[in-house]
N, C-alpha and C. Protein backbone atom coordinates (compact mmCIF):
# COMPACT_ATOMS: atom_id res chain seq x y z
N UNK A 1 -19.44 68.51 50.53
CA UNK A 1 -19.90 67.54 51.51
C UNK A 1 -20.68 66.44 50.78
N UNK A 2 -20.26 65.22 50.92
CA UNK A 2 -20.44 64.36 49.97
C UNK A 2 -22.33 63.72 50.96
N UNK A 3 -22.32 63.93 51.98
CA UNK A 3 -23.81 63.75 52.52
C UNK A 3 -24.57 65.01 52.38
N UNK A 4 -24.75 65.83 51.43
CA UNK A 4 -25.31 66.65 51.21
C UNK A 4 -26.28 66.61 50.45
N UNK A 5 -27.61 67.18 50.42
CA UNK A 5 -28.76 66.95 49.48
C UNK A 5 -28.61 67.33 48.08
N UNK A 6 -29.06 66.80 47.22
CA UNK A 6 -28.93 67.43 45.57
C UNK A 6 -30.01 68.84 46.14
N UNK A 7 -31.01 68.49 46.61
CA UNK A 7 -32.31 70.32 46.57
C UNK A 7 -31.25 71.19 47.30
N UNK A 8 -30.27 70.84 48.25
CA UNK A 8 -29.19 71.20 49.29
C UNK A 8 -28.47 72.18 48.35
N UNK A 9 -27.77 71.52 47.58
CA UNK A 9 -26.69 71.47 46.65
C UNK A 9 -26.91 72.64 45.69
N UNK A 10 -28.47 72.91 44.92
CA UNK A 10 -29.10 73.36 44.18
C UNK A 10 -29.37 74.79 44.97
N UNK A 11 -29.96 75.21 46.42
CA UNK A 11 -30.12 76.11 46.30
C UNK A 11 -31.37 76.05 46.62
N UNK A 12 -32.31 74.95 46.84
CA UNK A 12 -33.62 74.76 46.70
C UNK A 12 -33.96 75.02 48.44
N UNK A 13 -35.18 75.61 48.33
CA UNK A 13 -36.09 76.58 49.68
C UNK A 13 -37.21 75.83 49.63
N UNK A 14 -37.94 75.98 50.75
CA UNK A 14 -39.46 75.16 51.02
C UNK A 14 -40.38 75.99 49.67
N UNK A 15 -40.28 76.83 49.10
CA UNK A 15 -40.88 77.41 48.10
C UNK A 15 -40.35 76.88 46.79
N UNK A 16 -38.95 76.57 46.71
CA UNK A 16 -39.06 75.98 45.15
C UNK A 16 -39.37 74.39 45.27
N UNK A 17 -39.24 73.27 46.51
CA UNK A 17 -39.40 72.44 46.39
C UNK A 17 -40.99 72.12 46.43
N UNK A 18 -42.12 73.52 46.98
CA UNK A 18 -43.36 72.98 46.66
C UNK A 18 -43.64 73.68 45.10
N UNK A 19 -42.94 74.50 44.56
CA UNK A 19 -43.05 74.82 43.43
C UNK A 19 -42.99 73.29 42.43
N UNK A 20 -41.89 72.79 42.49
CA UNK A 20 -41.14 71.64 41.77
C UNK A 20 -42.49 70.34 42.21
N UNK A 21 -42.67 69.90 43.44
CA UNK A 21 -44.13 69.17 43.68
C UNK A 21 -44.73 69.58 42.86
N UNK A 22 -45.34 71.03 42.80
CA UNK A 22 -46.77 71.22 41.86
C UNK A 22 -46.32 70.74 40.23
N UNK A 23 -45.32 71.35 40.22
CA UNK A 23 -45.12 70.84 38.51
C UNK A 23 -44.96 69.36 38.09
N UNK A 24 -44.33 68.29 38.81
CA UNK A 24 -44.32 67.00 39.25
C UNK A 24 -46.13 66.78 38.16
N UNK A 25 -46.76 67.40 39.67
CA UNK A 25 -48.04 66.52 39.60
C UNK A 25 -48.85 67.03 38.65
N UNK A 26 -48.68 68.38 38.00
CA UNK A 26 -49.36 68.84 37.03
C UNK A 26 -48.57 68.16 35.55
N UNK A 27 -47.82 67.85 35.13
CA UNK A 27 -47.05 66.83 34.12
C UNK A 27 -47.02 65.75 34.09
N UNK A 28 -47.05 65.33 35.38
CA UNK A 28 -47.62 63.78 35.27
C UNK A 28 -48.19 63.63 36.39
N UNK A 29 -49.68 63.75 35.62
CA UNK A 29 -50.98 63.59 36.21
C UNK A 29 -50.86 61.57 36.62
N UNK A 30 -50.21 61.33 36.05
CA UNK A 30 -50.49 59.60 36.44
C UNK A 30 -49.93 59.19 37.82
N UNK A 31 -49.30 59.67 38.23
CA UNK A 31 -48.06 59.86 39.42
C UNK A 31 -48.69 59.96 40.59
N UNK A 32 -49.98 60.87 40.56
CA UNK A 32 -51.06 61.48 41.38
C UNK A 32 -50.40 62.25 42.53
N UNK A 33 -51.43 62.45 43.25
CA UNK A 33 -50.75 63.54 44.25
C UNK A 33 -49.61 62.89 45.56
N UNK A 34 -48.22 63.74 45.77
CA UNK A 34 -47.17 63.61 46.20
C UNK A 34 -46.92 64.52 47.48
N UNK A 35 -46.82 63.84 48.46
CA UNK A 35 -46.40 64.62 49.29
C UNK A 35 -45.39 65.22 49.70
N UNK A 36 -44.68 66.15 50.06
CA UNK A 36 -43.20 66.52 50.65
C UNK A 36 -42.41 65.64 50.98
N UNK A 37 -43.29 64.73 51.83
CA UNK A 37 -42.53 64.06 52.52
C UNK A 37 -42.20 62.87 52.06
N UNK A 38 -42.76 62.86 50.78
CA UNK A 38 -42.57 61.38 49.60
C UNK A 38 -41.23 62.16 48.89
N UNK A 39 -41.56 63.27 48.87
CA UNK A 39 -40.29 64.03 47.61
C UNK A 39 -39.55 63.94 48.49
N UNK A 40 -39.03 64.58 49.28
CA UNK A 40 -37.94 65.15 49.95
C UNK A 40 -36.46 63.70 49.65
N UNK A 41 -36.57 63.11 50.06
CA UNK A 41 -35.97 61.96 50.42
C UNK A 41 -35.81 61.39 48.85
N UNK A 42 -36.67 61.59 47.77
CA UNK A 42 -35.70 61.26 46.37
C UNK A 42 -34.88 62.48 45.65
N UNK A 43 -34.90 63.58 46.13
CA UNK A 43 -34.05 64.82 46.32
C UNK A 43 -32.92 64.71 46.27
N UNK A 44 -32.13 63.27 46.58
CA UNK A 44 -31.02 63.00 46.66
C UNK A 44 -29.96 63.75 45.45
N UNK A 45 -30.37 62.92 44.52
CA UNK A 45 -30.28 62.59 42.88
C UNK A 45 -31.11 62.93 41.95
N UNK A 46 -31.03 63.31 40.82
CA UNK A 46 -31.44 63.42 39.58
C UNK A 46 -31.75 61.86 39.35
N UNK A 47 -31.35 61.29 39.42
CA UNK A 47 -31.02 59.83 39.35
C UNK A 47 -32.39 59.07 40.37
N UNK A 48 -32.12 59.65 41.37
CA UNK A 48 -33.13 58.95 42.60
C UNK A 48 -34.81 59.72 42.25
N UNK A 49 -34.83 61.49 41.77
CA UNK A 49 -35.96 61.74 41.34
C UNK A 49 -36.35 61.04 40.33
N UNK A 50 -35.86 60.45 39.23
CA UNK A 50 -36.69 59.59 38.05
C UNK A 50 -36.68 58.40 38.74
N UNK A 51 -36.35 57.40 39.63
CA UNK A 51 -36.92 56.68 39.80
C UNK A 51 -38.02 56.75 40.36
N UNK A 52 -38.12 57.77 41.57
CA UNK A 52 -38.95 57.81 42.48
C UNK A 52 -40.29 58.37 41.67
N UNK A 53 -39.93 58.73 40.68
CA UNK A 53 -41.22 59.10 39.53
C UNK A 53 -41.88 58.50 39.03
N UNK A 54 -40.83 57.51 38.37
CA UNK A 54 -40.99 55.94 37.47
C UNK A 54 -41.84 55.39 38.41
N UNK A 55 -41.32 55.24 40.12
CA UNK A 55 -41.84 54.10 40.56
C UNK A 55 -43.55 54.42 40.81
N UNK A 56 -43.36 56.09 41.26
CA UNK A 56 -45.11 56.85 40.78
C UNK A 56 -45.96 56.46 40.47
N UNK A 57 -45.03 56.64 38.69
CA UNK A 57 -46.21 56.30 38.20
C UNK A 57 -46.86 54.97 37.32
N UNK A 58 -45.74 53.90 37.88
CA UNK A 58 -46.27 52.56 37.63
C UNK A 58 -46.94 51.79 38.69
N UNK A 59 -46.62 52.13 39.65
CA UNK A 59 -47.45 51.85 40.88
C UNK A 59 -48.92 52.30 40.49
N UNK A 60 -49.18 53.92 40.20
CA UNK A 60 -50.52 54.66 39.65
C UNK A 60 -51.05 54.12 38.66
N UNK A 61 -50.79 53.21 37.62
CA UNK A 61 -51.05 53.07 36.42
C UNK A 61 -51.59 51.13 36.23
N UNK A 62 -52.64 51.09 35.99
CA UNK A 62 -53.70 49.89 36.12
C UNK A 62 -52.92 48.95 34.71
């Protein structure tokens, strides 16, 4: 199913995607704290999580 989530796709549960948050924010501390509901939706892609990271943590970063 080509509208299907990559976390979908993967196998991913409300437990590995707050697992995957905590590690996010513990590795890049610059990014600061992320909500579900900020992640969920760059979940798409591998592709869409590094941006949505990138955009993190240049937005975070003075």
């Amino acid at each position: 199913m080509a509208a299907a989530r990559f976390y979908e796709d993967l196998g991913f549960d409300s437990v590995m995607i707050m697992q995957l948050k905590d590690r996010i924010e513990a590795r890049l501390s610059s990014a600061g704290e992320i909500s579900v509901q900020q992640l969920l939706p760059a979940l798409r892609s591998v592709g869409s999580l590094a941006e949505f990271l990138t955009e993190c943590v240049s937005v975070r970063t003075p």
